[in-house]
N, C-alpha and C. Protein backbone atom coordinates (compact mmCIF):
# COMPACT_ATOMS: atom_id res chain seq x y z
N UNK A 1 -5.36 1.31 23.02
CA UNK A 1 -4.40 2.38 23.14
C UNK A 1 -5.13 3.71 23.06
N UNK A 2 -4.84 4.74 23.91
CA UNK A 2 -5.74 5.80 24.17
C UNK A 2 -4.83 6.92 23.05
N UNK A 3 -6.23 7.45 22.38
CA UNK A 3 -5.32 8.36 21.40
C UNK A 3 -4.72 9.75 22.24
N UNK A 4 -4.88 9.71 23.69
CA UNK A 4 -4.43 11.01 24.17
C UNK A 4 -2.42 11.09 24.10
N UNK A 5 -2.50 9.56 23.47
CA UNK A 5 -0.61 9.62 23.27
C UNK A 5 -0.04 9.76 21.91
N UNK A 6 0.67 10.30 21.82
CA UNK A 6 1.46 10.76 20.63
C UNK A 6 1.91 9.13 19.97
N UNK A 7 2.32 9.40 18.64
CA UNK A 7 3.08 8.65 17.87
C UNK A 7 3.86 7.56 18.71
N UNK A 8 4.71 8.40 19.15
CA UNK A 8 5.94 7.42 19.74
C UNK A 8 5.71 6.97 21.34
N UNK A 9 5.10 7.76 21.83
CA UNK A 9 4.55 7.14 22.92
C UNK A 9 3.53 5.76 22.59
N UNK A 10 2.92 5.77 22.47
CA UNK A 10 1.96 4.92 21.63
C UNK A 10 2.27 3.67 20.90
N UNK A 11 3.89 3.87 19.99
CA UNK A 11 4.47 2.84 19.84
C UNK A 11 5.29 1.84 20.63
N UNK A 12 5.59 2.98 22.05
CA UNK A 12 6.74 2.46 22.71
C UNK A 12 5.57 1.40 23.88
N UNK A 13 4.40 1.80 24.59
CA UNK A 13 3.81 1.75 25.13
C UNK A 13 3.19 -0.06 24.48
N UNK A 14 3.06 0.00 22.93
CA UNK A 14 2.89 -1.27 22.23
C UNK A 14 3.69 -2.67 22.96
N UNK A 15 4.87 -2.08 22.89
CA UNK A 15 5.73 -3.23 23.47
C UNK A 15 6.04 -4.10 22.08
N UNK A 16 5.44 -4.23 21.22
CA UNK A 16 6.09 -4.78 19.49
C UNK A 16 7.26 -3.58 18.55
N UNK A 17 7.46 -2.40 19.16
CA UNK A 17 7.84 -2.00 17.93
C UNK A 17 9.30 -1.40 18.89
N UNK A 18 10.11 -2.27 19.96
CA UNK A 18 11.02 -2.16 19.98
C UNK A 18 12.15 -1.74 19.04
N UNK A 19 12.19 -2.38 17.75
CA UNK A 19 12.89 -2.07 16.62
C UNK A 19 13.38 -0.78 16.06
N UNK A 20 11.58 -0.63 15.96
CA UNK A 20 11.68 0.65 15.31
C UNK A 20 11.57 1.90 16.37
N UNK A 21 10.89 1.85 17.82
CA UNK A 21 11.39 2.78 18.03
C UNK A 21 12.73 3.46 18.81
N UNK A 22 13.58 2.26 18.36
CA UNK A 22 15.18 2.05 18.79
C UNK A 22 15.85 3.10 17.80
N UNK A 23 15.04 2.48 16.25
CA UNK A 23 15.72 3.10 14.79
C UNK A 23 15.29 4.83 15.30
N UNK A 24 14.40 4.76 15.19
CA UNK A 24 13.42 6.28 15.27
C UNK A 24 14.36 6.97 16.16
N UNK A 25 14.76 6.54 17.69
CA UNK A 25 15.95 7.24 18.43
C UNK A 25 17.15 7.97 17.64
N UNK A 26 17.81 6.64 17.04
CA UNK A 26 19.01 6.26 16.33
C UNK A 26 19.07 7.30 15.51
N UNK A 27 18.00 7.61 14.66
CA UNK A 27 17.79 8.95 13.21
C UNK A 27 17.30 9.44 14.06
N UNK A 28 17.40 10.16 15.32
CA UNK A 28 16.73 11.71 15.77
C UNK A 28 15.82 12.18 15.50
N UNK A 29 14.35 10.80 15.28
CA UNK A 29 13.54 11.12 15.03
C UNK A 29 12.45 11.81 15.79
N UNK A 30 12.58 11.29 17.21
CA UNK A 30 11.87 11.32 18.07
C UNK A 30 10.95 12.35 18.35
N UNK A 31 11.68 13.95 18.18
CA UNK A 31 11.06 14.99 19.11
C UNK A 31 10.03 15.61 17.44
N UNK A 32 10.11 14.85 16.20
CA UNK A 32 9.18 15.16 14.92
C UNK A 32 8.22 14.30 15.25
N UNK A 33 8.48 12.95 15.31
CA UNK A 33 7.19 12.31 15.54
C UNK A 33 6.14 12.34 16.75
N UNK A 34 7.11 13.08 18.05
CA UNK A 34 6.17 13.87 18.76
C UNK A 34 5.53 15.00 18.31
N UNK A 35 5.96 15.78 17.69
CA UNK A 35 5.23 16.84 17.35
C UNK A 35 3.62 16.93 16.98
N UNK A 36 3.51 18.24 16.44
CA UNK A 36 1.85 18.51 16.37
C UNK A 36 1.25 17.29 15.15
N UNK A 37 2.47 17.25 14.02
CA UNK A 37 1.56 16.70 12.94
C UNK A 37 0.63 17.19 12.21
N UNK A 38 -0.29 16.19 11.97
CA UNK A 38 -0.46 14.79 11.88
C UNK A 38 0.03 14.05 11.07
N UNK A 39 0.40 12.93 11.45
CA UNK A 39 1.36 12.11 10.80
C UNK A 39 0.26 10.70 10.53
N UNK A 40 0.85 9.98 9.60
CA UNK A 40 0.17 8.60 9.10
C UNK A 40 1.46 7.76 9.08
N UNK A 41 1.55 6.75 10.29
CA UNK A 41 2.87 5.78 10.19
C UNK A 41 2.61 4.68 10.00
N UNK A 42 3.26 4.36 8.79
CA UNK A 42 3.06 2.54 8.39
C UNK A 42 4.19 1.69 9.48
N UNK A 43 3.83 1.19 10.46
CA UNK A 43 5.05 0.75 11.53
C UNK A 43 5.18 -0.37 11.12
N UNK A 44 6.31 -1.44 10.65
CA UNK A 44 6.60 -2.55 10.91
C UNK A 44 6.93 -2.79 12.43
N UNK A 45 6.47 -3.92 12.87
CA UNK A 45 6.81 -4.69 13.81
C UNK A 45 8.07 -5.28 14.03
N UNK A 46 8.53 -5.83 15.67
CA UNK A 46 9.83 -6.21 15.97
C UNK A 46 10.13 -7.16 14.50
N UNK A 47 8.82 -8.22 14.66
CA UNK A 47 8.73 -9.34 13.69
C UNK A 47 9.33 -9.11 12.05
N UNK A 48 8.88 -8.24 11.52
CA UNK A 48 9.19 -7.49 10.71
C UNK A 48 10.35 -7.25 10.55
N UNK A 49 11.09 -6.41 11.14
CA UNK A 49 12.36 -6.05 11.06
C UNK A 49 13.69 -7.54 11.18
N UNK A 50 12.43 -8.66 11.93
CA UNK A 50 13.45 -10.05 11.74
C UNK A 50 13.41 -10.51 10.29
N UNK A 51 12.42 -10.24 9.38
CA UNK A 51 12.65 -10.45 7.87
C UNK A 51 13.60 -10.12 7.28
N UNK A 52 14.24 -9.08 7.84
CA UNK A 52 15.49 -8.57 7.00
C UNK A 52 16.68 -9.15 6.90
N UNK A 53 17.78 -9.17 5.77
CA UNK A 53 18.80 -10.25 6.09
C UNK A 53 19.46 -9.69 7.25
N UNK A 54 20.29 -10.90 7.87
CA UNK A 54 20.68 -10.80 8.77
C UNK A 54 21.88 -9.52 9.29
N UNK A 55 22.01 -8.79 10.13
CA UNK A 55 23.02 -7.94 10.28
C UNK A 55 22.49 -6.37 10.01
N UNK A 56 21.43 -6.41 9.22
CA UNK A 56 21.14 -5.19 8.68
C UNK A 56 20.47 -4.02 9.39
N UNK A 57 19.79 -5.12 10.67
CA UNK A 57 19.20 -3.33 11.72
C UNK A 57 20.51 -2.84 12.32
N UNK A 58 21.29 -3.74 12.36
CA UNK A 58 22.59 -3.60 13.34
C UNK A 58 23.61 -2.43 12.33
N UNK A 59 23.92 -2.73 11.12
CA UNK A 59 24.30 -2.28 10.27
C UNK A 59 23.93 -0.84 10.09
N UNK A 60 22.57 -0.52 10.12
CA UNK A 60 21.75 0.93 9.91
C UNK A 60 21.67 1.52 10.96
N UNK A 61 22.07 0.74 12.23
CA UNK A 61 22.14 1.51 13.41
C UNK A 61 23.82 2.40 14.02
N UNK A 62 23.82 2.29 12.81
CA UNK A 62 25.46 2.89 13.13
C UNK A 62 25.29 3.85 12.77
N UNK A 63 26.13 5.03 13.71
CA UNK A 63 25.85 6.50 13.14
C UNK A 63 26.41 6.50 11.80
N UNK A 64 27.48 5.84 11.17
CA UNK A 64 27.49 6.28 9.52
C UNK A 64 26.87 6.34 8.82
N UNK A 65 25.63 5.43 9.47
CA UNK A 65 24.39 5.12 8.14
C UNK A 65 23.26 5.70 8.76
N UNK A 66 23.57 6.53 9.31
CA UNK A 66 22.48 7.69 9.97
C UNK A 66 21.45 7.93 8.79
N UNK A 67 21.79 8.65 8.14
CA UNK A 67 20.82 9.49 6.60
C UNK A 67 20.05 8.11 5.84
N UNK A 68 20.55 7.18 5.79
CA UNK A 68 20.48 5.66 5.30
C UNK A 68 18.78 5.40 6.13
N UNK A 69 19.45 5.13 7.72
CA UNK A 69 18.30 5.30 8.16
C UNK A 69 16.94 6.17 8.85
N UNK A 70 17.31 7.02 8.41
CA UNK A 70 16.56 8.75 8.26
C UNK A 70 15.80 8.56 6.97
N UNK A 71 16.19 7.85 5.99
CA UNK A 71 15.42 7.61 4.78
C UNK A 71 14.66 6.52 4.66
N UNK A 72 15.09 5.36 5.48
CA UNK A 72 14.14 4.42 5.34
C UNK A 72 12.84 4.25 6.26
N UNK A 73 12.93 5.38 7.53
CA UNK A 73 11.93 5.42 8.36
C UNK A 73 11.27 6.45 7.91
N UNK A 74 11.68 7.61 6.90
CA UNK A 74 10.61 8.75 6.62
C UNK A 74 9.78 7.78 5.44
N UNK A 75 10.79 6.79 5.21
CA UNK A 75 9.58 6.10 4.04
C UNK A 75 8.48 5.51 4.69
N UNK A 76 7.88 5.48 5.90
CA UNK A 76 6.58 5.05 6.50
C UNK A 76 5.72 5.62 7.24
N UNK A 77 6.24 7.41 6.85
CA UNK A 77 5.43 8.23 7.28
C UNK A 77 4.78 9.12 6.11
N UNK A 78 3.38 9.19 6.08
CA UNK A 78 2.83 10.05 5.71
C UNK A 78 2.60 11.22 6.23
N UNK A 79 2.46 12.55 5.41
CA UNK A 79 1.92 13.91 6.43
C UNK A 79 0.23 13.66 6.46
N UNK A 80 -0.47 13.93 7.36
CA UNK A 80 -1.84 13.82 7.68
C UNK A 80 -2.18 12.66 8.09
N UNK A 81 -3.55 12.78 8.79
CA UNK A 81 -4.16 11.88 9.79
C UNK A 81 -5.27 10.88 8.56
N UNK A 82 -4.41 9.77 7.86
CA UNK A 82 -5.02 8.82 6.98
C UNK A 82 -5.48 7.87 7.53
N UNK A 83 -6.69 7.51 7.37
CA UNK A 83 -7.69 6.47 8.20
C UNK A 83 -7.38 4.91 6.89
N UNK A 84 -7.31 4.17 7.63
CA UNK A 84 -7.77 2.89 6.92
C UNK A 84 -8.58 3.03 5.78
N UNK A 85 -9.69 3.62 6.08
CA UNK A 85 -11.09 3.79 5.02
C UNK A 85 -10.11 4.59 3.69
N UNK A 86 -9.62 5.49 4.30
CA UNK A 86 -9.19 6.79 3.60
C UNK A 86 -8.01 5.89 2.17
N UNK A 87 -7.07 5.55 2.64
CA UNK A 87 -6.09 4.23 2.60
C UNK A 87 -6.57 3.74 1.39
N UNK A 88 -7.88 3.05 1.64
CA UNK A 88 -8.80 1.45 0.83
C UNK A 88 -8.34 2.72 -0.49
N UNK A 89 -9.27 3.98 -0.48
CA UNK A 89 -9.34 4.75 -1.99
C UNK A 89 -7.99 5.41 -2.61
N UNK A 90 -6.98 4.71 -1.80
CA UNK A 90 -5.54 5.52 -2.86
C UNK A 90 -4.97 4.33 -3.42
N UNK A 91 -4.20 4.76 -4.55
CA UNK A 91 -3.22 3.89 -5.01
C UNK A 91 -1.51 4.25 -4.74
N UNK A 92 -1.56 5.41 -4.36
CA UNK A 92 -0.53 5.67 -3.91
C UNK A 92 -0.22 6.58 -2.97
N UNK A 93 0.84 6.82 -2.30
CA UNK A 93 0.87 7.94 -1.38
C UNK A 93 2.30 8.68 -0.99
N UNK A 94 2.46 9.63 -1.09
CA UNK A 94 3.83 10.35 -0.87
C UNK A 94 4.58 10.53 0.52
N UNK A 95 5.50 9.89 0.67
CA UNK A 95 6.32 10.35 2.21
C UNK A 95 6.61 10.87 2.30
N UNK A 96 7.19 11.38 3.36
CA UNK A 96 8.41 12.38 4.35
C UNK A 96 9.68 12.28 3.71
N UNK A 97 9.86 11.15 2.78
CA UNK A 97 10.96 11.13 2.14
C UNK A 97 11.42 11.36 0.87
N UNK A 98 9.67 11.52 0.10
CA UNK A 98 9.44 12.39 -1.07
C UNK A 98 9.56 11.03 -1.70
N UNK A 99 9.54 10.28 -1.17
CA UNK A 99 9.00 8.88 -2.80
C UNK A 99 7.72 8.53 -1.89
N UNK A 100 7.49 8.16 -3.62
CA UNK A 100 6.40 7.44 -3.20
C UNK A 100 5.54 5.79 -2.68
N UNK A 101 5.16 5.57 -2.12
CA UNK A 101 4.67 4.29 -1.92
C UNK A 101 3.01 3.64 -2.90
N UNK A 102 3.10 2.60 -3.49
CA UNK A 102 2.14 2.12 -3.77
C UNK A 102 1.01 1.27 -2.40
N UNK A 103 0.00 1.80 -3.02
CA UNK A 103 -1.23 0.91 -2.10
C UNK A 103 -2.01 0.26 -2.97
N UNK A 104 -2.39 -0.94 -2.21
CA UNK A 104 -3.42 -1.71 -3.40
C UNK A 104 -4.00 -2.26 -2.24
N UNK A 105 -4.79 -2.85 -2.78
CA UNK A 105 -6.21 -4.00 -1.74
C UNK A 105 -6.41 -5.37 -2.23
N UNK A 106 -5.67 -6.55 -1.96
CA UNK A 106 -5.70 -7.99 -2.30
C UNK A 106 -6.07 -8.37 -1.49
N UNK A 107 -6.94 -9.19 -2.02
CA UNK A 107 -8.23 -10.62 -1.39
C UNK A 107 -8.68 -9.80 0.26
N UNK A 108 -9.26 -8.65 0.03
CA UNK A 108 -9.64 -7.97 1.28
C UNK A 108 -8.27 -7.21 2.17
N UNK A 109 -6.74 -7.04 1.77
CA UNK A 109 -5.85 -6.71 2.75
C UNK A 109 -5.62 -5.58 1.68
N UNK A 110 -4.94 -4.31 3.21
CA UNK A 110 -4.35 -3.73 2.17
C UNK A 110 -2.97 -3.67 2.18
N UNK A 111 -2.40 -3.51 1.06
CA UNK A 111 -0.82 -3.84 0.97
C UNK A 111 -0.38 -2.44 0.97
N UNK A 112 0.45 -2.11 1.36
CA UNK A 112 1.26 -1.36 1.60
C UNK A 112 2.69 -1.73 0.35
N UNK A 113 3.40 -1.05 -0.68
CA UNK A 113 4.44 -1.88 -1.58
C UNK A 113 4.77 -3.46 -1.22
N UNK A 114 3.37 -3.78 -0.72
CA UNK A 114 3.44 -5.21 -0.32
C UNK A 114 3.63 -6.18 0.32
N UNK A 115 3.85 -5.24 1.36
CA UNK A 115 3.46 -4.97 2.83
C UNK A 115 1.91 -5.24 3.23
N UNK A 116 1.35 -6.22 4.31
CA UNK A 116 0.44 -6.22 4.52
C UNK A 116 0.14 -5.46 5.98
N UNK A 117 -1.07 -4.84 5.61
CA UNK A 117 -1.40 -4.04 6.99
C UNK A 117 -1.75 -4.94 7.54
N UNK A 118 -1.69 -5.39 8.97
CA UNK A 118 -1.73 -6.09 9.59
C UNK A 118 -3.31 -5.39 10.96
N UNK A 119 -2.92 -4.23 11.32
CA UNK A 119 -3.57 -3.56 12.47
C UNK A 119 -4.06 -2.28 11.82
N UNK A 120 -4.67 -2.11 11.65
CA UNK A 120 -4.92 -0.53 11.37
C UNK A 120 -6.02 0.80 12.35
N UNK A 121 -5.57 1.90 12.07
CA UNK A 121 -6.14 2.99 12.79
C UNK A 121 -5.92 2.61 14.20
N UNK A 122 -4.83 2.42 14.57
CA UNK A 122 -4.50 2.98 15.93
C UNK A 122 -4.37 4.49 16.15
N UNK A 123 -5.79 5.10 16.84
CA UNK A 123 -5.48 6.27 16.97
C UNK A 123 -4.54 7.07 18.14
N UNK A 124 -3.86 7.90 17.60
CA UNK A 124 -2.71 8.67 18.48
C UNK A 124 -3.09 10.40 18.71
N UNK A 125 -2.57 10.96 19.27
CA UNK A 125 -3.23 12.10 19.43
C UNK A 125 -2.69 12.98 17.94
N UNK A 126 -1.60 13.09 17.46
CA UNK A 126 -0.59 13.58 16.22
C UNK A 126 -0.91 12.28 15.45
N UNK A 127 -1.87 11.99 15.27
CA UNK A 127 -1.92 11.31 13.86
C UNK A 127 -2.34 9.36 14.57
N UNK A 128 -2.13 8.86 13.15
CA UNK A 128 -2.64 7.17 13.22
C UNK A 128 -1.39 6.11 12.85
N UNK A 129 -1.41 5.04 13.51
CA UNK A 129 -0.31 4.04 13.10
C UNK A 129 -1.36 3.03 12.60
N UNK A 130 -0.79 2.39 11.43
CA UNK A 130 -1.21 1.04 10.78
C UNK A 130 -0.21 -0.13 10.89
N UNK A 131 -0.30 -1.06 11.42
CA UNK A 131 0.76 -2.00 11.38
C UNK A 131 0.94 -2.58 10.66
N UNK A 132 2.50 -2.93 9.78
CA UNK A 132 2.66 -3.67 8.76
C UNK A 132 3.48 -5.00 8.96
N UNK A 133 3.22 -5.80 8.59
CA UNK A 133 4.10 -7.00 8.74
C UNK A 133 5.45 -7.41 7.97
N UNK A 134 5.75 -5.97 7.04
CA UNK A 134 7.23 -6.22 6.35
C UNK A 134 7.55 -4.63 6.72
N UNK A 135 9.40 -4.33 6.49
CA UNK A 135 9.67 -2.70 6.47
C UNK A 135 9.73 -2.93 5.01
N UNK A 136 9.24 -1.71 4.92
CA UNK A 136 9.42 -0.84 3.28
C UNK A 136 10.85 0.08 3.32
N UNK A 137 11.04 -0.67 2.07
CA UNK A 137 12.30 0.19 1.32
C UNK A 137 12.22 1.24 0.63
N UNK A 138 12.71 2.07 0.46
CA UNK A 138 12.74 2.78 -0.81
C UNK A 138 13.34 1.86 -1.54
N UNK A 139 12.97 2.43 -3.14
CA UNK A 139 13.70 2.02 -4.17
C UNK A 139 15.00 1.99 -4.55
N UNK A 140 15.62 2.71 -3.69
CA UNK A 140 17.27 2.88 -3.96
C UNK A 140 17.58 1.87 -2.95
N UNK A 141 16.63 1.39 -1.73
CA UNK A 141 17.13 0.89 -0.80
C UNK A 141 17.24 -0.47 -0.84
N UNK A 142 15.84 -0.82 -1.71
CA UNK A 142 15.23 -2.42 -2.32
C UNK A 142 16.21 -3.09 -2.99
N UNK A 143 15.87 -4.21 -2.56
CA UNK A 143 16.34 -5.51 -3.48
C UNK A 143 16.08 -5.62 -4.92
N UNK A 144 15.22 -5.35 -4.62
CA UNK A 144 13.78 -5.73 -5.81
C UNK A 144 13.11 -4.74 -6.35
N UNK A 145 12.87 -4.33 -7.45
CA UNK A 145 12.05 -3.36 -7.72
C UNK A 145 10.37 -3.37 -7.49
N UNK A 146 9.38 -2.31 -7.30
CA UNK A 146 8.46 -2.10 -6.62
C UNK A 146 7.60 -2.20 -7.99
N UNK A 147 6.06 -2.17 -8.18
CA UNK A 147 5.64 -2.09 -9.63
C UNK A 147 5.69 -0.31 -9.88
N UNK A 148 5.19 -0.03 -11.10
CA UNK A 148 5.34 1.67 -11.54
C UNK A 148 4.53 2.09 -11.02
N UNK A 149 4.87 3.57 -10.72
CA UNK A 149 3.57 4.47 -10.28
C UNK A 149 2.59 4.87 -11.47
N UNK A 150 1.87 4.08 -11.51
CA UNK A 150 1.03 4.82 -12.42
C UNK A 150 -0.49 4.78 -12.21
N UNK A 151 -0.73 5.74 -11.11
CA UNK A 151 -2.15 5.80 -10.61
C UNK A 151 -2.20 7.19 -10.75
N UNK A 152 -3.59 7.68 -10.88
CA UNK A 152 -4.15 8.61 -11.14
C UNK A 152 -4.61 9.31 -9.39
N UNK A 153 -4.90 8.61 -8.67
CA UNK A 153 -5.59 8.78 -7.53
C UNK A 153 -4.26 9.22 -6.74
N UNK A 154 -4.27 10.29 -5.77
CA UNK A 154 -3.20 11.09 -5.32
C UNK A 154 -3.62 11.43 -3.78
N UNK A 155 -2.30 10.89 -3.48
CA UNK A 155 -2.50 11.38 -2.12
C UNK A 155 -2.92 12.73 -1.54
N UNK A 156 -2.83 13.92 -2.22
CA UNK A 156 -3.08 15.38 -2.50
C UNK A 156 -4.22 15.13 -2.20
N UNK A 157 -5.24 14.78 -3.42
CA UNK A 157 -6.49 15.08 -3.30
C UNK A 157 -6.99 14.32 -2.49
N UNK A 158 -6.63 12.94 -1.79
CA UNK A 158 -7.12 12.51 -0.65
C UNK A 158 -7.55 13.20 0.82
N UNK A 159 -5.89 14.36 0.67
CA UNK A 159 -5.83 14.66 1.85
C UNK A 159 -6.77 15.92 1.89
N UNK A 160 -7.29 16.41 0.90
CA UNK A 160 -7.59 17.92 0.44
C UNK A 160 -8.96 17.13 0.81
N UNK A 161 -9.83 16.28 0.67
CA UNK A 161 -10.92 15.72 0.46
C UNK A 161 -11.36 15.50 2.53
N UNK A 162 -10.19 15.20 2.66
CA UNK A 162 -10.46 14.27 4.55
C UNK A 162 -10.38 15.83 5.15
N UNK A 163 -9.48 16.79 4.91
CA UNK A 163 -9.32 18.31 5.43
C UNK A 163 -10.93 18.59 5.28
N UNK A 164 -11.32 18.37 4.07
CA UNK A 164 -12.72 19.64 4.33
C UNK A 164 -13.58 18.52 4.98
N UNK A 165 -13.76 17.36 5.02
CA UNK A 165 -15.18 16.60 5.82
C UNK A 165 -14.42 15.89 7.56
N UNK A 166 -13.38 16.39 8.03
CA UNK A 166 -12.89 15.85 9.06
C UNK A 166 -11.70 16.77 9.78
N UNK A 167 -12.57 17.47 10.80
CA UNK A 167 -12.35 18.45 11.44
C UNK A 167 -10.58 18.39 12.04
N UNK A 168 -10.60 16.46 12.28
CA UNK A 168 -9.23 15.84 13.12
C UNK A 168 -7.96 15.89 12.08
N UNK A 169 -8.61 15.87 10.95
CA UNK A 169 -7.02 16.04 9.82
C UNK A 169 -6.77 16.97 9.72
N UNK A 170 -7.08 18.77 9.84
CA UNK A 170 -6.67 19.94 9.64
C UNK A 170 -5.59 19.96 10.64
């Protein structure tokens, strides 16, 4: 995939992330995730979105549950251009939706709230997609509760760190 395409071009062009970039339409996401950025998108796959109980993309795709799903897709965007590498050294990271997500690294993968990245650093021209093989909830949105945030390592200083040695994240 040539990074001269944006976010959503890039996803649509995939041919896997029908789902989401149906949802992304649906929440009026479209003409942000084109934008300048840079953005860091954790994308679940069509596959992905079949994990969910049944009824529920159908359900969130209704304009009533617009904000519903405006919240559960800003939960898989980061602001800035986060590399895989970059990724391995956080424990956590803040969305577009102002919660936060945990990251960890088991038996060589990295999880995403436990979520496994599946693909990573697909570069886009506005930023990078990582593919995940589950959607992430927020916590209001979850079944299940997520473990605590309690890492020291911050997405802040990640991004403050990739700004001064990587000309492509400013």
């Amino acid at each position: 995939m040539s990074a001269e395409k944006d976010i959503v071009d890039t996803a649509v062009g995939a041919g896997s992330f029908k789902t989401l970039t149906t949802a992304v339409g649906e929440a009026g996401l479209v003409e942000a995730l084109k934008g300048k950025g840079p953005f860091t998108v954790f994308a679940p796959t069509d596959d992905a979105f079949k994990k969910l109980p049944e009824g529920t993309v159908a359900e969130l795709l209704k304009p009533e549950n617009k904000e519903k799903l405006t919240a559960i897709l800003t939960y898989h965007v980061v602001e800035g251009k986060v590399t895989a590498e970059q990724v391995t050294k956080l424990k956590q990271a803040k969305t577009l939706n102002g919660k936060m997500v945990d990251i960890a690294v088991k038996d060589g993968n990295v999880m995403i709230n436990g979520s496994k990245v599946v693909k990573a650093d697909i570069m886009c021209s506005n930023g990078v997609i990582h593919v995940i093989d589950s959607v992430l909830l927020p916590k209001e949105e979850a079944k299940t509760s997520q473990a605590s945030h309690d890492s020291e390592t911050s997405y802040t200083s990640l991004k403050a760190e990739a700004a001064s040695s990587c000309p492509a994240s400013k």
